[in-house]
C-alpha atoms as a PDB file:
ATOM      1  CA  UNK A   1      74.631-159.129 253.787  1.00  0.00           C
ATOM      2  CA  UNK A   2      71.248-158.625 253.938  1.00  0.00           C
ATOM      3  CA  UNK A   3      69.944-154.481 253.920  1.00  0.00           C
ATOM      4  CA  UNK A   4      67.298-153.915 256.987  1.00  0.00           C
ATOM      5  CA  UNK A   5      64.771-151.207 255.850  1.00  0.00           C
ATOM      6  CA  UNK A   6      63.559-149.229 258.284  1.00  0.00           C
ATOM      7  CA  UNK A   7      60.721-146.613 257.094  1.00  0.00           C
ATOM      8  CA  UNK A   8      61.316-144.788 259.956  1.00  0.00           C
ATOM      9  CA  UNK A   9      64.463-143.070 260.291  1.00  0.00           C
ATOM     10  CA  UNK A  10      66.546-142.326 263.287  1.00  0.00           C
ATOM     11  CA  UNK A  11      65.253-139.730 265.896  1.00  0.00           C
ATOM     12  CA  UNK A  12      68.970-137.661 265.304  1.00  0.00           C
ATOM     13  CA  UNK A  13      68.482-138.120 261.752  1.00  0.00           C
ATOM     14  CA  UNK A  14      65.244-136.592 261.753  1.00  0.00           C
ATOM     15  CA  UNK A  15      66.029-133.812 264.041  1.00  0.00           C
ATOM     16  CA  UNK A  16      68.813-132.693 261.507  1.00  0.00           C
ATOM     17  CA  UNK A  17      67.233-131.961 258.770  1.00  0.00           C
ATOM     18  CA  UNK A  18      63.449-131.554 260.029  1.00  0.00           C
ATOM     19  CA  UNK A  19      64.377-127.485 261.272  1.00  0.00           C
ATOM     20  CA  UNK A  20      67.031-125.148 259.437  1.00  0.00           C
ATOM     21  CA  UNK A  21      70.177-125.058 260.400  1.00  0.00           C
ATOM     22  CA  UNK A  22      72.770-121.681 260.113  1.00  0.00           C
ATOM     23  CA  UNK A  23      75.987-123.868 259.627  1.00  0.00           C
ATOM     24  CA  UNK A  24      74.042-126.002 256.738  1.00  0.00           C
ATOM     25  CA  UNK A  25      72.712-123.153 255.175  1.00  0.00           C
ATOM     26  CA  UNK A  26      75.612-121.232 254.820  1.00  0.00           C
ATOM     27  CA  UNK A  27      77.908-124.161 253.616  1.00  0.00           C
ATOM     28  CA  UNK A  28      74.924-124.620 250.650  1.00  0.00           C
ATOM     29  CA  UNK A  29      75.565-120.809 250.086  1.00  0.00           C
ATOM     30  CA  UNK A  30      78.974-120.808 250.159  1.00  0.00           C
ATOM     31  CA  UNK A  31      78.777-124.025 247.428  1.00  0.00           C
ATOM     32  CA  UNK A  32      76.983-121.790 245.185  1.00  0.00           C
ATOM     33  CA  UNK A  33      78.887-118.958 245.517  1.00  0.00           C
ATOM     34  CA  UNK A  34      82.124-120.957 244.369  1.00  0.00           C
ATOM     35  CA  UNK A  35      80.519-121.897 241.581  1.00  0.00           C
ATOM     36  CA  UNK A  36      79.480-118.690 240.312  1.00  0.00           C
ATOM     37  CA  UNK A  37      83.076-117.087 240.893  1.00  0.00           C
ATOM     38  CA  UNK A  38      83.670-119.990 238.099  1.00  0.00           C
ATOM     39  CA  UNK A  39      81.313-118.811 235.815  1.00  0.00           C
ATOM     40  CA  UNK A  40      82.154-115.501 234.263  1.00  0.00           C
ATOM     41  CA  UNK A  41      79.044-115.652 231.792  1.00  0.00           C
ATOM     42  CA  UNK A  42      76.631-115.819 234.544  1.00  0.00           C
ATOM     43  CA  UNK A  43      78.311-113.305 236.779  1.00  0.00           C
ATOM     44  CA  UNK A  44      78.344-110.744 233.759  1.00  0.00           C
ATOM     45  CA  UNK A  45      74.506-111.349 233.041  1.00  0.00           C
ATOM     46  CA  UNK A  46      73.323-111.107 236.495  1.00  0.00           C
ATOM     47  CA  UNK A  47      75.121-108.042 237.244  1.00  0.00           C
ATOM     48  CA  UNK A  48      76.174-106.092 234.214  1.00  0.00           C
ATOM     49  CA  UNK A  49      72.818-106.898 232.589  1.00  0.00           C
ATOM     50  CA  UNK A  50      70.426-104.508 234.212  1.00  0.00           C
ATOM     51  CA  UNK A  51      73.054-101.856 234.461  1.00  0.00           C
ATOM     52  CA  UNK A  52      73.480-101.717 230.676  1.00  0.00           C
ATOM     53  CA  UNK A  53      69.627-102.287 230.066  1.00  0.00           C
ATOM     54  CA  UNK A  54      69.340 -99.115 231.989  1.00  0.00           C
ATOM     55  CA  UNK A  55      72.094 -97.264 229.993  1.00  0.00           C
ATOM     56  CA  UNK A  56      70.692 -97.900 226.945  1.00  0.00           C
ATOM     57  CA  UNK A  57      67.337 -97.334 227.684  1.00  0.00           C
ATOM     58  CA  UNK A  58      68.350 -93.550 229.185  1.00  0.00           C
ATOM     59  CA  UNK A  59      69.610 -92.983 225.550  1.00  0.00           C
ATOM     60  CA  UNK A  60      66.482 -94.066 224.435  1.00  0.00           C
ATOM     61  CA  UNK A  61      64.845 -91.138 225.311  1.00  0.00           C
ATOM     62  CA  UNK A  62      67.783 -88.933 225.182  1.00  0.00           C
ATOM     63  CA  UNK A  63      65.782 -86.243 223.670  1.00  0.00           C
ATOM     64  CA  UNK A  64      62.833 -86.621 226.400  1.00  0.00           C
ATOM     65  CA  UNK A  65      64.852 -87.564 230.127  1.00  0.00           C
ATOM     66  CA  UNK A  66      61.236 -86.862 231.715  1.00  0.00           C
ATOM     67  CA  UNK A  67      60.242 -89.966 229.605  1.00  0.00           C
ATOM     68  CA  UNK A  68      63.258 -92.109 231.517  1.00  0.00           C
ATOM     69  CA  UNK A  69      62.155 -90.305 235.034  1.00  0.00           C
ATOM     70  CA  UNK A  70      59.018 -92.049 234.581  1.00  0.00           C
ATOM     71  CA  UNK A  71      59.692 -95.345 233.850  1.00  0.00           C
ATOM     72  CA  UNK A  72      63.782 -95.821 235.103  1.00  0.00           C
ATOM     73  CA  UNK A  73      62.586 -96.259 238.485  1.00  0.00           C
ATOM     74  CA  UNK A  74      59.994 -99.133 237.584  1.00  0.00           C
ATOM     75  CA  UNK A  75      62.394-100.993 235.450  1.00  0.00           C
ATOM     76  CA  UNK A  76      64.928-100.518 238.218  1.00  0.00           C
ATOM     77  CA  UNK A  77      63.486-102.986 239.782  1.00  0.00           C
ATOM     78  CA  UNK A  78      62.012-105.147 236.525  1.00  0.00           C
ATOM     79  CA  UNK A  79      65.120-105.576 235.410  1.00  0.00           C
ATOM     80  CA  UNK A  80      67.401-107.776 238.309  1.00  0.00           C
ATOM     81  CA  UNK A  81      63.822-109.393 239.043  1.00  0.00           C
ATOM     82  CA  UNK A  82      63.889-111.094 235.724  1.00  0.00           C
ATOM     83  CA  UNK A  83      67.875-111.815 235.151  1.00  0.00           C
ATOM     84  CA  UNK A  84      67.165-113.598 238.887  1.00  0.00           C
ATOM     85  CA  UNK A  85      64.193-115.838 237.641  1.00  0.00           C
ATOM     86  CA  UNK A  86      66.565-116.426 234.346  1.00  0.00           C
ATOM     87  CA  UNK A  87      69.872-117.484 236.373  1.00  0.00           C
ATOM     88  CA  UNK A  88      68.467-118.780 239.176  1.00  0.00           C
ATOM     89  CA  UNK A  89      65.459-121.506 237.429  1.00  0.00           C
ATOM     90  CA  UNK A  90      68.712-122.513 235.070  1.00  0.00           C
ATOM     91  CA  UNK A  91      71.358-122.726 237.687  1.00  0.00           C
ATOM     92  CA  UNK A  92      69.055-124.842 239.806  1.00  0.00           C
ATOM     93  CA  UNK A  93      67.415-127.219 237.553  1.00  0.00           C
ATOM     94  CA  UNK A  94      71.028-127.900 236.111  1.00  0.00           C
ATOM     95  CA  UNK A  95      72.131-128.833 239.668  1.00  0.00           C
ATOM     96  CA  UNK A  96      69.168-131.246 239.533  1.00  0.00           C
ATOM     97  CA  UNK A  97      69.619-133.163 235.982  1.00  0.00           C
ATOM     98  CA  UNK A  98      73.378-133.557 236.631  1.00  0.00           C
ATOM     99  CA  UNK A  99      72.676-135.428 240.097  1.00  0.00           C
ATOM    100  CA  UNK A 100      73.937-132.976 241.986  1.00  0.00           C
ATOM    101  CA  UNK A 101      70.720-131.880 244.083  1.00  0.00           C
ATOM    102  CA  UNK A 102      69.618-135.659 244.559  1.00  0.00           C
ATOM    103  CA  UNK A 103      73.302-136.365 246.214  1.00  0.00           C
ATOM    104  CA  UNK A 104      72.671-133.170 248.417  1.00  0.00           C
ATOM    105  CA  UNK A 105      69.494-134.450 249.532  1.00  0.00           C
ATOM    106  CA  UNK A 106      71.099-137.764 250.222  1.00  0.00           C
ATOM    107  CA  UNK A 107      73.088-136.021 253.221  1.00  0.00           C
ATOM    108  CA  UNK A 108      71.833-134.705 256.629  1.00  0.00           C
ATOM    109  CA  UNK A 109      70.630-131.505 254.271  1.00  0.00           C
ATOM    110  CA  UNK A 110      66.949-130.589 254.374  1.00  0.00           C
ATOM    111  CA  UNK A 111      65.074-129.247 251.157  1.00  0.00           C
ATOM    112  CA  UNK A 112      64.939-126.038 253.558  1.00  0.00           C
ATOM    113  CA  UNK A 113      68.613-125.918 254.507  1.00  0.00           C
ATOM    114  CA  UNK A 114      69.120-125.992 249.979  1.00  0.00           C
ATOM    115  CA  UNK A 115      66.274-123.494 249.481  1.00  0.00           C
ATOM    116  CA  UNK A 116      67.828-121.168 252.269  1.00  0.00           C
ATOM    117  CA  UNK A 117      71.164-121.505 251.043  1.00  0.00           C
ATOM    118  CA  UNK A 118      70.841-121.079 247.504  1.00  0.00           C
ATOM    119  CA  UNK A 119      68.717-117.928 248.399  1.00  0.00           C
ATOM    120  CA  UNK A 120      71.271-116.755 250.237  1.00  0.00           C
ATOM    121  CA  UNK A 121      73.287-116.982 247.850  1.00  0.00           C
ATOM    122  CA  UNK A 122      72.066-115.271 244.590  1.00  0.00           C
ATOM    123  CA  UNK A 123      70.592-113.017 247.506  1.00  0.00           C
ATOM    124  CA  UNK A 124      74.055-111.522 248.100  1.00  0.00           C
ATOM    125  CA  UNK A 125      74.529-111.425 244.373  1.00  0.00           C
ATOM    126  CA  UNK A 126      70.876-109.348 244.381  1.00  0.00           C
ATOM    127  CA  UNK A 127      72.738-107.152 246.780  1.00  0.00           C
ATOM    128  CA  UNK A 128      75.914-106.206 244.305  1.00  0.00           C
ATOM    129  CA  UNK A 129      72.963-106.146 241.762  1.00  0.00           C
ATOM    130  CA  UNK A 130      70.770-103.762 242.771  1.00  0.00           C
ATOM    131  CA  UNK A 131      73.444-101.699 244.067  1.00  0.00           C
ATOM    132  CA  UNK A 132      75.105-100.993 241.420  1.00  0.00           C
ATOM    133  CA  UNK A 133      71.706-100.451 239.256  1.00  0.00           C
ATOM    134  CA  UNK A 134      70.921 -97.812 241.722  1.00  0.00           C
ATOM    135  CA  UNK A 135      73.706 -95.747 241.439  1.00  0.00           C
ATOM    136  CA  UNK A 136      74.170 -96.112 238.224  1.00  0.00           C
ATOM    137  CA  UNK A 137      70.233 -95.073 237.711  1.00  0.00           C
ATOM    138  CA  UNK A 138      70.398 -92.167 240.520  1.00  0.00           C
ATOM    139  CA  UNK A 139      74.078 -90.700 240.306  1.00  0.00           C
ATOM    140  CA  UNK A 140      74.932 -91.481 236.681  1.00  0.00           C
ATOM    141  CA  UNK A 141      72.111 -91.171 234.771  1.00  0.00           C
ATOM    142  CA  UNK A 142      70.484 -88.626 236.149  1.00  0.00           C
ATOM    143  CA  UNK A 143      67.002 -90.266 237.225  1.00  0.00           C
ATOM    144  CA  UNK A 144      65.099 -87.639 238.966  1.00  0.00           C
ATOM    145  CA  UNK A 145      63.814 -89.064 242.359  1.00  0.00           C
ATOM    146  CA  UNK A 146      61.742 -87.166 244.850  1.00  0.00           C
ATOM    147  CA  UNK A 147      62.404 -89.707 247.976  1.00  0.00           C
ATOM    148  CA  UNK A 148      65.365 -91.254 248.918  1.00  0.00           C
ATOM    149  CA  UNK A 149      67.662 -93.446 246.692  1.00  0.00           C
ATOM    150  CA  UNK A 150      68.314 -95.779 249.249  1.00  0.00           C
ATOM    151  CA  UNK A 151      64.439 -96.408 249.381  1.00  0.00           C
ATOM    152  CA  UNK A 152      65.015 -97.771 245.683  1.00  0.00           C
ATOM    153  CA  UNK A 153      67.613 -99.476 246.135  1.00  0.00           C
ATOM    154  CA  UNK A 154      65.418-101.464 248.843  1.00  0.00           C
ATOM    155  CA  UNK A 155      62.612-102.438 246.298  1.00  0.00           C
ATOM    156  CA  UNK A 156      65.224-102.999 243.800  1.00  0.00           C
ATOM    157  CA  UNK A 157      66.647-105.764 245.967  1.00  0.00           C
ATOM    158  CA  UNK A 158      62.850-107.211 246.813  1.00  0.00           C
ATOM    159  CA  UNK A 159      62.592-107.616 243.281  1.00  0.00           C
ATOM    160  CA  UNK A 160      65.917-109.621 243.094  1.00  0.00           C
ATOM    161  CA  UNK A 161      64.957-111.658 245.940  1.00  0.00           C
ATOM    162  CA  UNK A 162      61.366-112.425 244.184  1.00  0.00           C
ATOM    163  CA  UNK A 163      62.871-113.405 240.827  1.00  0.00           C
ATOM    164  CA  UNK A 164      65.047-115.571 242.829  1.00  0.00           C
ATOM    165  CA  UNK A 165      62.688-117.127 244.618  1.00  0.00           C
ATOM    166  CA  UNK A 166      60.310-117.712 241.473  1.00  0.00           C
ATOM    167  CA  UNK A 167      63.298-118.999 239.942  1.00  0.00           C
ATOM    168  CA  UNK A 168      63.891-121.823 242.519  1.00  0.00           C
ATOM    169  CA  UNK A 169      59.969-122.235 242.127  1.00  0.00           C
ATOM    170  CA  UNK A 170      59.483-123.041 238.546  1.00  0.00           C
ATOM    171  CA  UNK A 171      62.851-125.486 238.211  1.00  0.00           C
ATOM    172  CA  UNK A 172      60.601-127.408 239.943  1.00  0.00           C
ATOM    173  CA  UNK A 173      58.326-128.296 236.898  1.00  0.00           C
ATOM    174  CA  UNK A 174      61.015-128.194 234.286  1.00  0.00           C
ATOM    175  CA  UNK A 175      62.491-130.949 232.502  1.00  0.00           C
ATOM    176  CA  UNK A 176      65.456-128.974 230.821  1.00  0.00           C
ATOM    177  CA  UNK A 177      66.988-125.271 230.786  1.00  0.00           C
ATOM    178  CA  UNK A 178      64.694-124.528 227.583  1.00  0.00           C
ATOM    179  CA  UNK A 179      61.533-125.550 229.627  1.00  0.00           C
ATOM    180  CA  UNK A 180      62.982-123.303 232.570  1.00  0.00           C
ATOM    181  CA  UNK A 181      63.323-120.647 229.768  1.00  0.00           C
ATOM    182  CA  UNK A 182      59.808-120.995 228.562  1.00  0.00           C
ATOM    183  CA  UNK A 183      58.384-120.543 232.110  1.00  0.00           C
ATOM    184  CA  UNK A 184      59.240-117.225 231.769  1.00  0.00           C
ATOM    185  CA  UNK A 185      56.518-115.944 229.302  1.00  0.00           C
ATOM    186  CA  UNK A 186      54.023-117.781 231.856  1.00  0.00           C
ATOM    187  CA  UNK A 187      55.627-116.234 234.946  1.00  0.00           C
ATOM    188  CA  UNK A 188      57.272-113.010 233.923  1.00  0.00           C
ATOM    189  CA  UNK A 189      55.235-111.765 231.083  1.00  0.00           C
ATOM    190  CA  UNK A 190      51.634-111.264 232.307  1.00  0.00           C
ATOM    191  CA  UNK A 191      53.106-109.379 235.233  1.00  0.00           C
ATOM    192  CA  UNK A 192      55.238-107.007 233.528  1.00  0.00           C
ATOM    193  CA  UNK A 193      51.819-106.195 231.038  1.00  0.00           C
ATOM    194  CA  UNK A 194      49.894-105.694 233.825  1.00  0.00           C
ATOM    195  CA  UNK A 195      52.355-104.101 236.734  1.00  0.00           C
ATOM    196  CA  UNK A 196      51.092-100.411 235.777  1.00  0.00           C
ATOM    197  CA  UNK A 197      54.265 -99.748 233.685  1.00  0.00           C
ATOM    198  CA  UNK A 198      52.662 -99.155 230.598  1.00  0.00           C
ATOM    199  CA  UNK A 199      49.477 -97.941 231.788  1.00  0.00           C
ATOM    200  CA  UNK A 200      47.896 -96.630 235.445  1.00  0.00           C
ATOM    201  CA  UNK A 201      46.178 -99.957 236.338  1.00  0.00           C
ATOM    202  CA  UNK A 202      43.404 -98.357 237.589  1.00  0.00           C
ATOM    203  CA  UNK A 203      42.602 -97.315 233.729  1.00  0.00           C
ATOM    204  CA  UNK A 204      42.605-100.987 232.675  1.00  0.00           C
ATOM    205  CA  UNK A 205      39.591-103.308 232.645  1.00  0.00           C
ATOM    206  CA  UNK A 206      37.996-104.241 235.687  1.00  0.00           C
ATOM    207  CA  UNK A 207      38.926-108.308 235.264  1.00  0.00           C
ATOM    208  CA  UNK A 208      42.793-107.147 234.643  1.00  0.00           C
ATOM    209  CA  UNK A 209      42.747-104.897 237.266  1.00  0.00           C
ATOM    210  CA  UNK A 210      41.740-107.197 239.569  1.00  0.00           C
ATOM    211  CA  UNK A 211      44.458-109.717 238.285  1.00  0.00           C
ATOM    212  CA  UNK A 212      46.939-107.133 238.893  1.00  0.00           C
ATOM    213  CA  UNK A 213      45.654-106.673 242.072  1.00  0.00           C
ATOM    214  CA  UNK A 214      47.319-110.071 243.208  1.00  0.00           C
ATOM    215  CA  UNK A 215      50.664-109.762 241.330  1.00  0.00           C
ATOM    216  CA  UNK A 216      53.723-108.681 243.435  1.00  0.00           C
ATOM    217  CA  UNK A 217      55.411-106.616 239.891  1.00  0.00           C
ATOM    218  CA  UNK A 218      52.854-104.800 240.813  1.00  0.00           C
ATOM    219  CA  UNK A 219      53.802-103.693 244.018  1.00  0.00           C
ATOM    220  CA  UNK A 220      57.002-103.643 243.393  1.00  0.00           C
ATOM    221  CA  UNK A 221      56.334-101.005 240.548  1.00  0.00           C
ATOM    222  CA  UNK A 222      53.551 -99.017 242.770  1.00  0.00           C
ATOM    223  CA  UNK A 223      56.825 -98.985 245.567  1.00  0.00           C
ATOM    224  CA  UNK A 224      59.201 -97.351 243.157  1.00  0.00           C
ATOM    225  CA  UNK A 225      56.619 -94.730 242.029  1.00  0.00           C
ATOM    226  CA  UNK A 226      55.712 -93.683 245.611  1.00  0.00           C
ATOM    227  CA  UNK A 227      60.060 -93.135 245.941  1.00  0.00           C
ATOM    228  CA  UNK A 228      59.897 -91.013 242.720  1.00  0.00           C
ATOM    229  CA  UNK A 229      56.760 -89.126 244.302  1.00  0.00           C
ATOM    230  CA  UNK A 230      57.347 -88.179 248.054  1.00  0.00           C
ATOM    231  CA  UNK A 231      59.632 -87.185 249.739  1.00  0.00           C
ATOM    232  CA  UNK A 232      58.918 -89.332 253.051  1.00  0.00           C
ATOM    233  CA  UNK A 233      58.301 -92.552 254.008  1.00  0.00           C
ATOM    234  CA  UNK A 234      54.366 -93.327 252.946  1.00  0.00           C
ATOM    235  CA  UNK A 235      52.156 -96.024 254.689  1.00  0.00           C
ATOM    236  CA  UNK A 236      51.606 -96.855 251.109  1.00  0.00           C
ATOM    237  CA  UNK A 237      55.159 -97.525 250.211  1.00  0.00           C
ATOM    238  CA  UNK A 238      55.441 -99.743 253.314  1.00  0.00           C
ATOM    239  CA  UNK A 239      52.622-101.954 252.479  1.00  0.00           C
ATOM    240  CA  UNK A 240      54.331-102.284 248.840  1.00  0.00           C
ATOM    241  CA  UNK A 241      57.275-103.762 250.381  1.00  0.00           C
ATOM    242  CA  UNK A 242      55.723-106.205 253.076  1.00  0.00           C
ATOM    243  CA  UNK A 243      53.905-107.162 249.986  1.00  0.00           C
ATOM    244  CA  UNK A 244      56.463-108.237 247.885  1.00  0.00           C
ATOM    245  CA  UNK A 245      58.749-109.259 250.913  1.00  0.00           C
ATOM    246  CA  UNK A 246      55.798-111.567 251.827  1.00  0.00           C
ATOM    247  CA  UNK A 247      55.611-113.035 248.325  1.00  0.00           C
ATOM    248  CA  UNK A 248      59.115-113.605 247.940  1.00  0.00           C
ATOM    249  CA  UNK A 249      59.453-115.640 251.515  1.00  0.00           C
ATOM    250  CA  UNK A 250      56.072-117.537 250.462  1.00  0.00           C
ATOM    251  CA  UNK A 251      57.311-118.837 247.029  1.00  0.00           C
ATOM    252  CA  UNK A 252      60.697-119.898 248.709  1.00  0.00           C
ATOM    253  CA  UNK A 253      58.632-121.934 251.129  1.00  0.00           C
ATOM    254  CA  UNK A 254      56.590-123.198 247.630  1.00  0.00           C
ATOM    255  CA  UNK A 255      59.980-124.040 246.524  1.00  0.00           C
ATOM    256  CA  UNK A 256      61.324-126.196 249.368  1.00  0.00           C
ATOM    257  CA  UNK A 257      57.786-128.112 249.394  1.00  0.00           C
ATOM    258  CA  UNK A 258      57.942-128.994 245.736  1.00  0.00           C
ATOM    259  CA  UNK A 259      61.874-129.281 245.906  1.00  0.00           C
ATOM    260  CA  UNK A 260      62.337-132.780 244.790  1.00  0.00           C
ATOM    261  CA  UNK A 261      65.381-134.930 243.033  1.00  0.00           C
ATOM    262  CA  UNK A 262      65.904-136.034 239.569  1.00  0.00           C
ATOM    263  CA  UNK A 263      64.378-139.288 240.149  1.00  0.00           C
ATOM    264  CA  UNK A 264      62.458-140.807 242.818  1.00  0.00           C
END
């Protein structure tokens, strides 16, 4: 029987996987989410993680708590940002070099419809996440903050979607889970040096500063330190979040552009 090839697919085809779609999305969400209920190990390190970072590092400076007011609120957010990018660049490549992703994109399933959905996902996971960092931060630990927790919690979350995002990113470019592992030095790293956590930015040099001027950890961290400073709602701490809301939904488009299977 001889196959006709037609470079041009069918106009219903097309339209199905050209725009998202709700119902597609969520079933890719769903998928994702049954697989994690699965996997204990991965559950544990994407929620428990940050929580017990945070616990030991109050104990840290048990003898100076001003010292874990400072920081807590910063690494509230650091924290579920990288565990995302960890889980997320892993889980994803793995769905790739086991054949899964290329037999998704074989369907009526656009590379949006598999970004979306695996967003949505580990988003609701994010959710749990930064959640339970918060509270555990804010009502257990004691971390002093001047604005509202809830305002934390917010950026916390940003930063889970933005790991995620930069997670589905760089699986992109890797070969293996090691090579998704060594991203994060390239990714991660340089952002958490020059986020302001260690040091005001403003007191590093001018060419770093500048750098840091385009980062989104850097937002993110300026966002928690305008919660633990004021007591309203600043045009500042607004701008901090559009910022790294923006960056998050830009990568995730990145992603679905250089979304592709394991082989062509």
């Amino acid at each position: 029987m001889t196959t006709i090839t037609n470079p041009r697919p069918a106009t219903g085809s097309r339209t199905s996987t050209s725009a998202l779609s709700a119902a597609r999305t969520t079933a890719t969400a769903t998928r994702v989410l049954r697989q994690l209920r699965h996997d204990p190990r991965t559950i544990a390190l994407m929620i428990l993680v940050p929580c017990l970072m945070l616990v030991l590092l109050r104990y840290v400076f048990d003898a100076s708590p001003r010292t874990f007011d400072g920081i807590g609120a910063s690494l509230l957010g650091i924290f579920p940002l990288i565990t995302m990018f960890l889980v997320t660049s892993i889980a994803t490549l793995r769905e790739r070099t086991s054949g899964t992703l290329e037999r998704l994109l074989a369907m009526p399933l656009g590379k949006g419809d598999l970004i979306a959905g695996y967003a949505l996902a580990f988003g609701a996971v994010a959710i749990v996440q930064s959640a339970l960092a918060t509270g555990l931060a804010v009502w257990a630990l004691g971390l002093d903050v001047t604005g509202s927790p809830w305002l934390l919690l917010l950026v916390a979350l940003l930063d889970a979607l933005l790991g995620t995002a930069l997670g589905l990113f760089v699986s992109a470019f890797a070969a293996s889970e090691f090579q998704a592992v060594q991203f994060m030095p390239a990714v991660i790293f340089p952002q958490l040096l020059l986020c302001g956590l260690f040091t005001p930015r403003s007191d590093m040099h001018p060419v770093l500063e500048a750098v840091s001027d385009v980062l989104p950890m850097s937002y993110a961290v300026d966002g928690m330190n305008e919660v633990l400073r004021h007591t309203d709602l600043t045009a500042t701490f607004v701008r901090d979040v559009l910022i790294v809301a923006g960056c998050a939904l830009l990568v995730l488009g990145l992603g679905a552009a250089t979304l592709r299977r394991r082989t062509d």
